[in-house]
PDB file of N, CA and C in Angstrom:
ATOM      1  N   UNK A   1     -13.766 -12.069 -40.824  1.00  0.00           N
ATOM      2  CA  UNK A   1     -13.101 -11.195 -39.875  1.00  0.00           C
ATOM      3  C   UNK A   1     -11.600 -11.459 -39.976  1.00  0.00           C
ATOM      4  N   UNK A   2     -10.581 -10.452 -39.925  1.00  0.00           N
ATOM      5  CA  UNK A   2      -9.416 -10.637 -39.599  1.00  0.00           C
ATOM      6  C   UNK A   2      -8.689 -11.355 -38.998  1.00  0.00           C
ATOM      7  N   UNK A   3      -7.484 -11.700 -38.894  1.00  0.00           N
ATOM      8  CA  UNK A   3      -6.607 -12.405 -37.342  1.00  0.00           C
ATOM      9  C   UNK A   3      -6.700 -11.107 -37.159  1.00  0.00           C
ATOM     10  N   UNK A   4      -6.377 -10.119 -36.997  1.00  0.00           N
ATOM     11  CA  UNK A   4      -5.894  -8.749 -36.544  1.00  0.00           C
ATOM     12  C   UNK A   4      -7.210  -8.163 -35.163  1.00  0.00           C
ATOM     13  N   UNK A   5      -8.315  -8.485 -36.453  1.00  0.00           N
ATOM     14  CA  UNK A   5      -9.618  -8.015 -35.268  1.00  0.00           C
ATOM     15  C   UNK A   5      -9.719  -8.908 -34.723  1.00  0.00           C
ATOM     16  N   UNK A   6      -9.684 -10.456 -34.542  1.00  0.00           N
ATOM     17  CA  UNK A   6      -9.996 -11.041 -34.202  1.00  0.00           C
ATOM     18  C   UNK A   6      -9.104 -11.082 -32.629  1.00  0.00           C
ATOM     19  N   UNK A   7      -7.719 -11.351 -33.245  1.00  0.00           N
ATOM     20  CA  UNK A   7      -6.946 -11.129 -31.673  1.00  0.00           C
ATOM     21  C   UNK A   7      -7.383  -9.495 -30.876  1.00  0.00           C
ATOM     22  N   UNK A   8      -7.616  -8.504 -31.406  1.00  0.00           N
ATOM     23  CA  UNK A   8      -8.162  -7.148 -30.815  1.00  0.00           C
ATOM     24  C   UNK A   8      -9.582  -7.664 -29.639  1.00  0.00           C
ATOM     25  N   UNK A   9     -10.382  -8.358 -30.685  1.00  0.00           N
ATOM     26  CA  UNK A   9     -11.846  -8.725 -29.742  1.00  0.00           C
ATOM     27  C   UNK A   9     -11.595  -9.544 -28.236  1.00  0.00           C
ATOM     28  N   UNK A  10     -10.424 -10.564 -29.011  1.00  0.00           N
ATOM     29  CA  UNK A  10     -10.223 -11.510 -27.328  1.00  0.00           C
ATOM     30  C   UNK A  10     -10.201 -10.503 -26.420  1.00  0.00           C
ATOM     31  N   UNK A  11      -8.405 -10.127 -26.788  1.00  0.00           N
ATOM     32  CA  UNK A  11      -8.063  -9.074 -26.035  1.00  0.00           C
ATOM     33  C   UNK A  11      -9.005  -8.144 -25.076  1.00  0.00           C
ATOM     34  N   UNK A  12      -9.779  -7.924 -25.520  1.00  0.00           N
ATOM     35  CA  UNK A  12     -10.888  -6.624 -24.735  1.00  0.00           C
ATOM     36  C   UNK A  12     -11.598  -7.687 -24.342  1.00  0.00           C
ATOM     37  N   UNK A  13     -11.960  -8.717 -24.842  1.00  0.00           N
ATOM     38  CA  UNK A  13     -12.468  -9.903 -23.923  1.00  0.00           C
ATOM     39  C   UNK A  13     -12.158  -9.916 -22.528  1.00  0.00           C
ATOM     40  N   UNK A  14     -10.899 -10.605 -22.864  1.00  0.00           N
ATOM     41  CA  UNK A  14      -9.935 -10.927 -21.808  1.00  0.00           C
ATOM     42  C   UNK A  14      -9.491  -9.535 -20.822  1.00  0.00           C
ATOM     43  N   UNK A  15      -9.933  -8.470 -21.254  1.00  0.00           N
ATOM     44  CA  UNK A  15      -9.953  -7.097 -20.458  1.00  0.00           C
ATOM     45  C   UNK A  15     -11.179  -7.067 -19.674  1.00  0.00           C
ATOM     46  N   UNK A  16     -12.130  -7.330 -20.061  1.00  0.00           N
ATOM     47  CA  UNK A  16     -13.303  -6.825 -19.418  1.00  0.00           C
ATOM     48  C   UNK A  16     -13.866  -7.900 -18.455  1.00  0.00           C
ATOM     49  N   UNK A  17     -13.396  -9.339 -18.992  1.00  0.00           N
ATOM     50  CA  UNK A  17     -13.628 -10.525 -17.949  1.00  0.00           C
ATOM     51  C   UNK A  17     -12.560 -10.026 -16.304  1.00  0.00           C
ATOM     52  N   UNK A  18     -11.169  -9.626 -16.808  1.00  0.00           N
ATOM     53  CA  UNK A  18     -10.612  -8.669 -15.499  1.00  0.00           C
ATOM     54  C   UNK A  18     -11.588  -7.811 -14.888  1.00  0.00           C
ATOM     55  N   UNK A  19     -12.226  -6.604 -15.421  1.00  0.00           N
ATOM     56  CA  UNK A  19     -12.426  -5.841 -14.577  1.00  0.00           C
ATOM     57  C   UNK A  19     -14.257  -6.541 -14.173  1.00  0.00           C
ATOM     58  N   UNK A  20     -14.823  -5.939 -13.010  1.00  0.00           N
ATOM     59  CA  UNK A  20     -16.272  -6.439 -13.050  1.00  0.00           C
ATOM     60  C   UNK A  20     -16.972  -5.291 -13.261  1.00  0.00           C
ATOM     61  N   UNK A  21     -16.426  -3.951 -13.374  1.00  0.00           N
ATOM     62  CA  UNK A  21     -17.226  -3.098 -13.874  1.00  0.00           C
ATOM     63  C   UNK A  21     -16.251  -2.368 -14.814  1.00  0.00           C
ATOM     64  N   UNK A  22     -16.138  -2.270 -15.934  1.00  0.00           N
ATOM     65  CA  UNK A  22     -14.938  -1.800 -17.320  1.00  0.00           C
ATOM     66  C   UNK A  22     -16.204  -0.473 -17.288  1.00  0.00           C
ATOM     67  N   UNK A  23     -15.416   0.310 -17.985  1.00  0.00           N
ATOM     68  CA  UNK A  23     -15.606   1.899 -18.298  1.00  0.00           C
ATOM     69  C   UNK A  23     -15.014   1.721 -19.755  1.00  0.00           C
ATOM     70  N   UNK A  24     -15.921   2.364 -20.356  1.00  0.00           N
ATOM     71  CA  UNK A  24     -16.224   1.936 -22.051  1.00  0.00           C
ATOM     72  C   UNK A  24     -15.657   3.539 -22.648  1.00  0.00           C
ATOM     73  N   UNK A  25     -14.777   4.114 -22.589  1.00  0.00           N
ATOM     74  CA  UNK A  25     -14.856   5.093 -23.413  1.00  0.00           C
ATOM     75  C   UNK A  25     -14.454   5.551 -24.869  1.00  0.00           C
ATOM     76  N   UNK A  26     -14.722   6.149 -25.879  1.00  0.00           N
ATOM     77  CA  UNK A  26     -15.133   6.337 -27.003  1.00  0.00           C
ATOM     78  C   UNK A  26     -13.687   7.510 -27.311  1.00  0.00           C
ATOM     79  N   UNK A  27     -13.640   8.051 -26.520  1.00  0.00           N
ATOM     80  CA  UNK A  27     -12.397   9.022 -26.502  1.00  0.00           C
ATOM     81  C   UNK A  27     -10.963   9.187 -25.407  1.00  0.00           C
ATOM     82  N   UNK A  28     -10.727   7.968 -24.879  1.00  0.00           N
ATOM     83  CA  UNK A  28      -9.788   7.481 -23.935  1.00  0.00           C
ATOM     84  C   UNK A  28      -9.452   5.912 -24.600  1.00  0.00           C
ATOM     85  N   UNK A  29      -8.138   6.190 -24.862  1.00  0.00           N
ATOM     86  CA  UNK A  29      -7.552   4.877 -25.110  1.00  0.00           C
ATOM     87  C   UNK A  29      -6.021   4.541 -24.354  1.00  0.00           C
ATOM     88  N   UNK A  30      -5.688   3.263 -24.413  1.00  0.00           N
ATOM     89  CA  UNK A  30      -4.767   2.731 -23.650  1.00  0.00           C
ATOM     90  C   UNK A  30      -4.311   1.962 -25.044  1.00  0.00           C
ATOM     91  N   UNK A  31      -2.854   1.917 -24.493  1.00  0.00           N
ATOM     92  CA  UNK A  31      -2.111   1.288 -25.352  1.00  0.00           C
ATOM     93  C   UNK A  31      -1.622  -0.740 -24.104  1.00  0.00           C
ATOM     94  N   UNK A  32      -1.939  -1.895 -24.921  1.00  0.00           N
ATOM     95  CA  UNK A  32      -1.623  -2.937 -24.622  1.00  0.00           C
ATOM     96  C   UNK A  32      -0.749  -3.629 -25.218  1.00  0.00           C
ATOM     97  N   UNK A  33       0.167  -5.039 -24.381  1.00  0.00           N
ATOM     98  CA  UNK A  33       0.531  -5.882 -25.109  1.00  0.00           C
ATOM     99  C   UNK A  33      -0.510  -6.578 -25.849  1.00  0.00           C
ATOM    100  N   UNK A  34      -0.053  -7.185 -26.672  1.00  0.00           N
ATOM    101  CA  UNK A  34      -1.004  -8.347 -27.612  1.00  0.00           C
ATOM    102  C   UNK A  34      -0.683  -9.492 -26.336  1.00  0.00           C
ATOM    103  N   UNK A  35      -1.452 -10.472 -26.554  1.00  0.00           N
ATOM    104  CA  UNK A  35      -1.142 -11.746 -25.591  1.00  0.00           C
ATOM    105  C   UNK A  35      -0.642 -12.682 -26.510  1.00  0.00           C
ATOM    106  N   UNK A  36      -0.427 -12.020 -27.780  1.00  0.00           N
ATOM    107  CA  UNK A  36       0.136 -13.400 -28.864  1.00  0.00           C
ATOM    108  C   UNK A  36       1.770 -12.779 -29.033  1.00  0.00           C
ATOM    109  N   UNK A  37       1.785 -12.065 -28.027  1.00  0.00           N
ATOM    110  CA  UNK A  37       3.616 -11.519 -28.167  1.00  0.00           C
ATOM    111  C   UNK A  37       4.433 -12.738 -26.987  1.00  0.00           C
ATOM    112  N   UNK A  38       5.343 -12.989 -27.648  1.00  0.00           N
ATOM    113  CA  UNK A  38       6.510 -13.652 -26.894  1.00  0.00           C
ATOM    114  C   UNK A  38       6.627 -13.218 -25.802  1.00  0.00           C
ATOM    115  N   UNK A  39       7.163 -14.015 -24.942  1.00  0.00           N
ATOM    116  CA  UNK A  39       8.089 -13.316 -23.311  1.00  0.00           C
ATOM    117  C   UNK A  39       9.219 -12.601 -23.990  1.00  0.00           C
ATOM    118  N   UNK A  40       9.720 -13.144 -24.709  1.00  0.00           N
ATOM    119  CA  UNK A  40      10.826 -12.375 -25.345  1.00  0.00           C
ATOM    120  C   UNK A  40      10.715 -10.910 -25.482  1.00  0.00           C
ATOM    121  N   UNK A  41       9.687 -10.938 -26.230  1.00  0.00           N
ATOM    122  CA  UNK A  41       9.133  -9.943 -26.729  1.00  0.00           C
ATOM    123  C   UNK A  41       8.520  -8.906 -26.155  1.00  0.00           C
ATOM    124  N   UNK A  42       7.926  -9.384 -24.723  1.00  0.00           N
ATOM    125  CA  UNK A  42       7.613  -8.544 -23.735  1.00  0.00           C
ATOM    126  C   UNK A  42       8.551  -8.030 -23.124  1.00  0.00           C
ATOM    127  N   UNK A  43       9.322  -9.219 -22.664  1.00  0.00           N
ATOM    128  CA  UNK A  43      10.936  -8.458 -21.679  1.00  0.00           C
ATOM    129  C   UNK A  43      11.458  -7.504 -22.707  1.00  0.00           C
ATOM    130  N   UNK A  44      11.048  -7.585 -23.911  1.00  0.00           N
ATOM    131  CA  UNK A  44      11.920  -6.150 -24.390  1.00  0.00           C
ATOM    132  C   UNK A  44      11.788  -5.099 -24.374  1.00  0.00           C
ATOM    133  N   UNK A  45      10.249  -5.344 -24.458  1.00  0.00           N
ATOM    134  CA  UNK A  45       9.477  -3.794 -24.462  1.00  0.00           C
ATOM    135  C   UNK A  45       9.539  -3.115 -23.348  1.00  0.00           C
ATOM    136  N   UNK A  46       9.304  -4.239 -22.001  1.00  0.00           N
ATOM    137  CA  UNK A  46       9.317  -3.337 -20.608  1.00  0.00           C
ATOM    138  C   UNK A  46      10.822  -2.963 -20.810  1.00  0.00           C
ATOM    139  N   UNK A  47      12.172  -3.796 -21.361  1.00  0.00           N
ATOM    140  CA  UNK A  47      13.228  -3.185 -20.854  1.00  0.00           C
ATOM    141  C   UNK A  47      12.944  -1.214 -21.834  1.00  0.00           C
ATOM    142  N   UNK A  48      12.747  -1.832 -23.278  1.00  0.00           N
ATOM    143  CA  UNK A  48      12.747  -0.935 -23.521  1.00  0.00           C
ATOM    144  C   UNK A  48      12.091   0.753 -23.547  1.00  0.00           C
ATOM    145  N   UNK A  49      10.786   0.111 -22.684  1.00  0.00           N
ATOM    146  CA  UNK A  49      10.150   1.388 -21.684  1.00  0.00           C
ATOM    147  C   UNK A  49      10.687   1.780 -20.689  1.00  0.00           C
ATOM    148  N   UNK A  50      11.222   0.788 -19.668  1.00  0.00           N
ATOM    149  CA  UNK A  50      11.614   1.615 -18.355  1.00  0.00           C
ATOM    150  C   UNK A  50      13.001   1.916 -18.578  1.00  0.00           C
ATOM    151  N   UNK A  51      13.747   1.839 -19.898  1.00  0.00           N
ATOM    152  CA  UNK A  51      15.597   2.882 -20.115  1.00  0.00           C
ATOM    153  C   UNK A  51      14.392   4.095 -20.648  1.00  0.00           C
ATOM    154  N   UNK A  52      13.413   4.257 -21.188  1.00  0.00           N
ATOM    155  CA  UNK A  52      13.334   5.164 -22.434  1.00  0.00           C
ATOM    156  C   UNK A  52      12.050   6.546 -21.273  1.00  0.00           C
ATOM    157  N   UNK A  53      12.351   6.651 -20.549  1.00  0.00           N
ATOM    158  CA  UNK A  53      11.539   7.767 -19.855  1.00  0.00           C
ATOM    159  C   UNK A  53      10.419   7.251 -18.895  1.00  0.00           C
ATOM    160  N   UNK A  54      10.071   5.954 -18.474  1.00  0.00           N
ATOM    161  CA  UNK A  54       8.810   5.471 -17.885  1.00  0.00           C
ATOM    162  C   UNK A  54       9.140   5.210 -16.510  1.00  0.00           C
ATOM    163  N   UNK A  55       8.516   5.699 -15.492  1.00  0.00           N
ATOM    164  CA  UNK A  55       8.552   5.376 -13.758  1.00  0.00           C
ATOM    165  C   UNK A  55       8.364   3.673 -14.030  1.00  0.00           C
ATOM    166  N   UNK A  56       8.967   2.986 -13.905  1.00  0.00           N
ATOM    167  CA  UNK A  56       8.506   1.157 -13.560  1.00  0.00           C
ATOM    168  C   UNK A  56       8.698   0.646 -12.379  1.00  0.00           C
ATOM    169  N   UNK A  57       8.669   1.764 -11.346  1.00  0.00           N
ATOM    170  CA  UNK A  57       8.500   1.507  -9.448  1.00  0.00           C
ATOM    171  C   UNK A  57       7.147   0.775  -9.794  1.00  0.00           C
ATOM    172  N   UNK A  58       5.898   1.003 -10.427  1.00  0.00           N
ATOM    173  CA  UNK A  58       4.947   0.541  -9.855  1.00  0.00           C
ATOM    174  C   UNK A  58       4.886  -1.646 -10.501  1.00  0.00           C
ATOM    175  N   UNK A  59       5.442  -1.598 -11.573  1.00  0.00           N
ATOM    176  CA  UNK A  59       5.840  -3.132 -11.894  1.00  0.00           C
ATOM    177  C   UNK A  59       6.625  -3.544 -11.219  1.00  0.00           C
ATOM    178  N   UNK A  60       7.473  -3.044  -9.715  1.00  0.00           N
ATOM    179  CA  UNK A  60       8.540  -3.734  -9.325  1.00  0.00           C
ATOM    180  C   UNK A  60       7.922  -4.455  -8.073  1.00  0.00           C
ATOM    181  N   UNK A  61       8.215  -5.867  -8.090  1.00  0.00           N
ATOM    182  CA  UNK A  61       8.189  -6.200  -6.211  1.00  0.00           C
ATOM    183  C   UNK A  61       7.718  -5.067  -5.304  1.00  0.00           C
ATOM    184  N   UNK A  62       6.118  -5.641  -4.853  1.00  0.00           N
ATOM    185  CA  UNK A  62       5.648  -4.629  -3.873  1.00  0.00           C
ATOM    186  C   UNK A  62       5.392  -3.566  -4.222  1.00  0.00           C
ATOM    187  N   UNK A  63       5.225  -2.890  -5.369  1.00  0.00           N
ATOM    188  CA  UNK A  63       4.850  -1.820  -6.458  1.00  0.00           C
ATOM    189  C   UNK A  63       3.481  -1.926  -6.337  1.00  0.00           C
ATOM    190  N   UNK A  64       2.384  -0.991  -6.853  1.00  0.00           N
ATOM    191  CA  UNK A  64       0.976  -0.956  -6.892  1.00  0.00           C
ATOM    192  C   UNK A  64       0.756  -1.805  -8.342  1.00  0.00           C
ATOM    193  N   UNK A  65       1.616  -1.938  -8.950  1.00  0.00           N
ATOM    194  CA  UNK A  65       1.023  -2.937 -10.400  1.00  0.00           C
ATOM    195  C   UNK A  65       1.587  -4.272 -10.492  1.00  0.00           C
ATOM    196  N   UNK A  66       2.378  -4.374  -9.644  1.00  0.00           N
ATOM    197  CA  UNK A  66       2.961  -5.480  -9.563  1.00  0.00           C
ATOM    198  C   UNK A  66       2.304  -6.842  -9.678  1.00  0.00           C
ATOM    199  N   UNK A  67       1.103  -6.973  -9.329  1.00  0.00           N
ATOM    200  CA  UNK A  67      -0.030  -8.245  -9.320  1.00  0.00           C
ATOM    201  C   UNK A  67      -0.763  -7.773 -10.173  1.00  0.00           C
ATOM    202  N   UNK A  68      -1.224  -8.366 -11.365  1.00  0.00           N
ATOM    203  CA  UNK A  68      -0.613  -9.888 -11.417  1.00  0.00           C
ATOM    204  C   UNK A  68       0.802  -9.823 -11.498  1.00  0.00           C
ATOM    205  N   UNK A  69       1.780 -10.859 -11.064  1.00  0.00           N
ATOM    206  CA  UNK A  69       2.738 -10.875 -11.678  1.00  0.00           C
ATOM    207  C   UNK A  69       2.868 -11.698 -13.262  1.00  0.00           C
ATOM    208  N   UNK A  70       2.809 -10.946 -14.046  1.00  0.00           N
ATOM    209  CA  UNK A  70       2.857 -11.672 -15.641  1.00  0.00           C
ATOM    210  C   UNK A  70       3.492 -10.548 -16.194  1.00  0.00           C
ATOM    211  N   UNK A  71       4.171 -11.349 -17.134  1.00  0.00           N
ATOM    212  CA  UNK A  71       4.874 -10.255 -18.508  1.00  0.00           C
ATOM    213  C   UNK A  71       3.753  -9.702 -19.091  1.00  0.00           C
ATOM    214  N   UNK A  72       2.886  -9.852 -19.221  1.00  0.00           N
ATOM    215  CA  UNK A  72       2.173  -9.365 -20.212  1.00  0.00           C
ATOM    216  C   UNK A  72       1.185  -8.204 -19.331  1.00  0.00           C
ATOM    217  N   UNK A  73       0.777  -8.723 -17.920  1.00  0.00           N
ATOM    218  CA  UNK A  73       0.306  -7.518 -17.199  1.00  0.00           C
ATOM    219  C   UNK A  73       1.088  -6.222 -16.837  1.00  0.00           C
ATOM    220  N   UNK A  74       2.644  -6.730 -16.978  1.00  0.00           N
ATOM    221  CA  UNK A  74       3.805  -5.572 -16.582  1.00  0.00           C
ATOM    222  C   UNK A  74       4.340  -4.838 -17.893  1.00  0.00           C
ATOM    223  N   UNK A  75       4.324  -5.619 -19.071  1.00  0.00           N
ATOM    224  CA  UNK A  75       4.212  -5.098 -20.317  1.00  0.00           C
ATOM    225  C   UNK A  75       3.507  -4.358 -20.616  1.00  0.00           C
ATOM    226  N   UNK A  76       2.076  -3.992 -20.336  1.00  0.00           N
ATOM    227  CA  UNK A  76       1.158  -3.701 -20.627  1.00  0.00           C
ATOM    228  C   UNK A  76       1.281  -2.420 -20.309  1.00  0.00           C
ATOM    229  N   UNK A  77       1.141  -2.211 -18.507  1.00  0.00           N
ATOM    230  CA  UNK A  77       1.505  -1.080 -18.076  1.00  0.00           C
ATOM    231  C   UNK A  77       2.511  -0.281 -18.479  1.00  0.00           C
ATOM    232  N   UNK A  78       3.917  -1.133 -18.668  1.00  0.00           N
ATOM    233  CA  UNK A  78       4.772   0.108 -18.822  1.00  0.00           C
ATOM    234  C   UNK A  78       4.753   0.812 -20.699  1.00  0.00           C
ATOM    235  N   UNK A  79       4.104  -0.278 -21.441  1.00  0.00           N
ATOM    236  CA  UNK A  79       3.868  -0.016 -22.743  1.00  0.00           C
ATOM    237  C   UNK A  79       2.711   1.096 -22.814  1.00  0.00           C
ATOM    238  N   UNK A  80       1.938   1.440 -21.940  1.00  0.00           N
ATOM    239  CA  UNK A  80       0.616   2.122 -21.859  1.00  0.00           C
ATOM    240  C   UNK A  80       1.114   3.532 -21.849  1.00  0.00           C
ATOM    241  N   UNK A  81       2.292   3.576 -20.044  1.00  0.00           N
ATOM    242  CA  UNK A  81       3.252   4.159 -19.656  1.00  0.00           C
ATOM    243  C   UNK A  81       3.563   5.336 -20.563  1.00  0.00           C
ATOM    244  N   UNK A  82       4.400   4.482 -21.665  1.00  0.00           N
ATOM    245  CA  UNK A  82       5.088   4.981 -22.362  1.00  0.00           C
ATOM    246  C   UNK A  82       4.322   5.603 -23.641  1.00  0.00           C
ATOM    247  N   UNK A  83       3.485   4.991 -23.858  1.00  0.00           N
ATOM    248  CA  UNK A  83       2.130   5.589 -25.107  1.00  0.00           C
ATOM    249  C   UNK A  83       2.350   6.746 -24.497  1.00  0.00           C
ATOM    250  N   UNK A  84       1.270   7.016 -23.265  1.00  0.00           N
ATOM    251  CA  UNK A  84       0.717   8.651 -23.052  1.00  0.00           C
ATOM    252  C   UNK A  84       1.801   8.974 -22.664  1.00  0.00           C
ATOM    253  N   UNK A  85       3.096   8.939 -22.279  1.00  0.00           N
ATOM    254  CA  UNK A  85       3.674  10.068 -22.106  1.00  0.00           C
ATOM    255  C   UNK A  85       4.202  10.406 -23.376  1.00  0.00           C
ATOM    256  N   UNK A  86       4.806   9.882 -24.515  1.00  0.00           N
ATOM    257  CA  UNK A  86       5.249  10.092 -25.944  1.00  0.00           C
ATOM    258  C   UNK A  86       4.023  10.670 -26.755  1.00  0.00           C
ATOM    259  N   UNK A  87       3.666  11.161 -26.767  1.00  0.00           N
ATOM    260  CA  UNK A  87       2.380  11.789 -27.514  1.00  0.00           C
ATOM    261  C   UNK A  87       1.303  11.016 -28.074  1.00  0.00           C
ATOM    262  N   UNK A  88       1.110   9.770 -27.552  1.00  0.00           N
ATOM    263  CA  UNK A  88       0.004   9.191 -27.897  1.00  0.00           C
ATOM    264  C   UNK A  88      -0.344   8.849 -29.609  1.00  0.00           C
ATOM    265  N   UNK A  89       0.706   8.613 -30.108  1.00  0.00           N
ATOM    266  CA  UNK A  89       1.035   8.457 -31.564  1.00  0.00           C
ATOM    267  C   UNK A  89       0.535   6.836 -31.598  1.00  0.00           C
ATOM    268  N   UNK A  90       0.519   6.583 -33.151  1.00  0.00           N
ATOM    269  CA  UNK A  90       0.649   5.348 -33.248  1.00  0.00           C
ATOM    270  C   UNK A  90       1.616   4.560 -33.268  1.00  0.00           C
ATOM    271  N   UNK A  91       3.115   5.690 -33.782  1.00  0.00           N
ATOM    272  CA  UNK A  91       4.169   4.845 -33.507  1.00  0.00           C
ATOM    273  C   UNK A  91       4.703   4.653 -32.580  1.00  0.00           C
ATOM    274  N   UNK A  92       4.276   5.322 -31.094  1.00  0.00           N
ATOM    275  CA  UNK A  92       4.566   5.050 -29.805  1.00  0.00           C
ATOM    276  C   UNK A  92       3.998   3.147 -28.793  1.00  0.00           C
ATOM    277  N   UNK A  93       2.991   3.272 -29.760  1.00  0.00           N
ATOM    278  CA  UNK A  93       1.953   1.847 -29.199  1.00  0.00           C
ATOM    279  C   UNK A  93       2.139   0.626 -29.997  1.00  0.00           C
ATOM    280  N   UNK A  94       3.549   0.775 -31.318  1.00  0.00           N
ATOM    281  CA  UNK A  94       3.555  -0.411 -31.927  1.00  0.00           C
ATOM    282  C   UNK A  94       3.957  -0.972 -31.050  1.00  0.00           C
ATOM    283  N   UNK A  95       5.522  -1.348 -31.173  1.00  0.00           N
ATOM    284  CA  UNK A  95       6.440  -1.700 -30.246  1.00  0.00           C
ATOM    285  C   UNK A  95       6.493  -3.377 -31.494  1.00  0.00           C
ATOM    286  N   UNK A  96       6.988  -2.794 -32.077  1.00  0.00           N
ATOM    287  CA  UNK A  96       7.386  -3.902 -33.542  1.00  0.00           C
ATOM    288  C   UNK A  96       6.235  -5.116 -33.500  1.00  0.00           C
ATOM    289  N   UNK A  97       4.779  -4.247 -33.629  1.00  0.00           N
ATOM    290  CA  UNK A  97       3.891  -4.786 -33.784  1.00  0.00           C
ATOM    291  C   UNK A  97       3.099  -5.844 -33.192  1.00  0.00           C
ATOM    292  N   UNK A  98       3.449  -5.321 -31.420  1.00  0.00           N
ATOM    293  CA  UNK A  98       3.052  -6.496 -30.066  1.00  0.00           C
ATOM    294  C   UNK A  98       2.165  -5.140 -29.205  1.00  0.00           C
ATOM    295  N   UNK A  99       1.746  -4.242 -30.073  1.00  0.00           N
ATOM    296  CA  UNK A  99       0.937  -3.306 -28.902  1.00  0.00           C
ATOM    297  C   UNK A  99      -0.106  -2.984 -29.928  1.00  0.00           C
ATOM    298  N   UNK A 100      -1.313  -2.806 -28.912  1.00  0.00           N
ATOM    299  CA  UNK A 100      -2.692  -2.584 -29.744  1.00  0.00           C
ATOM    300  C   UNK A 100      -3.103  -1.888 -28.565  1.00  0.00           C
ATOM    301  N   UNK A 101      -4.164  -0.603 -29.479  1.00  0.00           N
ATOM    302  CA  UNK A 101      -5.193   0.294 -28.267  1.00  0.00           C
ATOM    303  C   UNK A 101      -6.570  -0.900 -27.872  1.00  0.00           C
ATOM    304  N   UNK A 102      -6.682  -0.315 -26.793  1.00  0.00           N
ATOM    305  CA  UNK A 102      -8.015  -0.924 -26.181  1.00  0.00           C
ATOM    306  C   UNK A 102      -9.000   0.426 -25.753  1.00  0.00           C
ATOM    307  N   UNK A 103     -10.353   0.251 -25.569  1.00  0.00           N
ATOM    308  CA  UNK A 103     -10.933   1.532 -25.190  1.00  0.00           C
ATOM    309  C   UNK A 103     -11.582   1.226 -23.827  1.00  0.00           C
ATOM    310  N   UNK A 104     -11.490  -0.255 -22.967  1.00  0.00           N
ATOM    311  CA  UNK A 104     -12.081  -0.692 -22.110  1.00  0.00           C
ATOM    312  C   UNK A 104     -10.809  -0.122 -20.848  1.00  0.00           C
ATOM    313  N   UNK A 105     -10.773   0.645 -19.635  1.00  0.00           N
ATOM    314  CA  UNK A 105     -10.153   1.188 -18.864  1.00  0.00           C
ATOM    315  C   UNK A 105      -9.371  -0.228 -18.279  1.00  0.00           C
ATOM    316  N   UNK A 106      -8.149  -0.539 -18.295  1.00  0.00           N
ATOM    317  CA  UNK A 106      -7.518  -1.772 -17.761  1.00  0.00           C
ATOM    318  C   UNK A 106      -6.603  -2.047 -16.538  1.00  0.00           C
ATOM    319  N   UNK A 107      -7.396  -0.549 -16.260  1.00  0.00           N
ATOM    320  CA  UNK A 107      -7.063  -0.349 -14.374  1.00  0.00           C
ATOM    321  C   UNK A 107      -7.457  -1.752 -13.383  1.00  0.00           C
ATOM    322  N   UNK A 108      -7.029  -1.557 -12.245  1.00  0.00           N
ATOM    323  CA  UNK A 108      -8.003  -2.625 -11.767  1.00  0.00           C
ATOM    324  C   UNK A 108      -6.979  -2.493 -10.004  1.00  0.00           C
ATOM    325  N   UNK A 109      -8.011  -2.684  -8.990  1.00  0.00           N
ATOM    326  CA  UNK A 109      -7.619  -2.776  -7.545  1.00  0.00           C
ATOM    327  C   UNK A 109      -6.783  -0.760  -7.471  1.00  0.00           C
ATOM    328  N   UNK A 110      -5.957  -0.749  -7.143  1.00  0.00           N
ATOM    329  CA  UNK A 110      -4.867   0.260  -6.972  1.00  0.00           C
ATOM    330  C   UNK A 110      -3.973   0.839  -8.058  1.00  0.00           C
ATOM    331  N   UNK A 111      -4.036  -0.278  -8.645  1.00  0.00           N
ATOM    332  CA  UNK A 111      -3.275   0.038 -10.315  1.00  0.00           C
ATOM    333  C   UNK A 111      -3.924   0.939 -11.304  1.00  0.00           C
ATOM    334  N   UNK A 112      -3.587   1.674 -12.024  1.00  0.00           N
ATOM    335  CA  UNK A 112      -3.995   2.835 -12.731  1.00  0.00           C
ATOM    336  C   UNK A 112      -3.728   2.888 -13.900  1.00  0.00           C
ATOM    337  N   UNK A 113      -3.596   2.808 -14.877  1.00  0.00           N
ATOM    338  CA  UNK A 113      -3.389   2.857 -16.160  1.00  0.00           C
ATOM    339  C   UNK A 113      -3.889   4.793 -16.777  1.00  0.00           C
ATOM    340  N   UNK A 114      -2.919   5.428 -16.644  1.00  0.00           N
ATOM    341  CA  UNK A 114      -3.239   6.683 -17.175  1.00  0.00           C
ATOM    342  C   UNK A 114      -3.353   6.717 -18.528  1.00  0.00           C
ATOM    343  N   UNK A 115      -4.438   8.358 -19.181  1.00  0.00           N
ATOM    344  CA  UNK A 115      -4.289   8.290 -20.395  1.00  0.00           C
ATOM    345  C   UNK A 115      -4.188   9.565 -20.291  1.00  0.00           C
TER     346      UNK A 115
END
């Protein structure tokens, strides 16, 4: 098996251990951070989602996505964010190769992850 699939499998691991009931779909995808991306690397992406067209009220203090508070849960969102509203390309979900699709829904409580 790959590193590539291999970090993909945690990942949805580590997605579905979040939710207690995940929604599996086959034709709905979300765009994620990798968890093997830097903070660095995250603070860039959110900066560079919320200058580049993305609402990031809901990652802010007291926001509906705000909890967890982690780079990588606020990365996630606004990297997702920014997937579906840019046409859902692949070059919208690289993000210099720290974003991967998931097909497991990575909503969770109030937080929403659109596709």
């Amino acid at each position: 098996m790959s590193q590539s699939t291999t970090l993909l499998l945690v990942l949805l691991l580590s997605v579905v251990a979040i939710n207690h009931l995940p929604v599996v779909s086959c034709n709905r995808q979300w765009c994620m951070a990798m968890w093997t991306a830097s903070n660095e690397q995250l603070q860039a992406n959110i900066d560079y989602c919320c200058s580049n067209g993305v609402d990031c009220t809901p990652i802010q203090p007291g926001g509906i996505c705000y909890n967890p508070n982690t780079l990588l849960d606020h990365a996630s969102y606004a990297m997702n964010a920014y997937y579906q509203s840019h046409g859902r390309i692949e070059d919208s979900c690289d993000f210099n190769r720290t974003g991967c699709w998931v097909f497991v829904d990575p909503s969770h409580d109030t937080c929403i992850y659109f596709t």
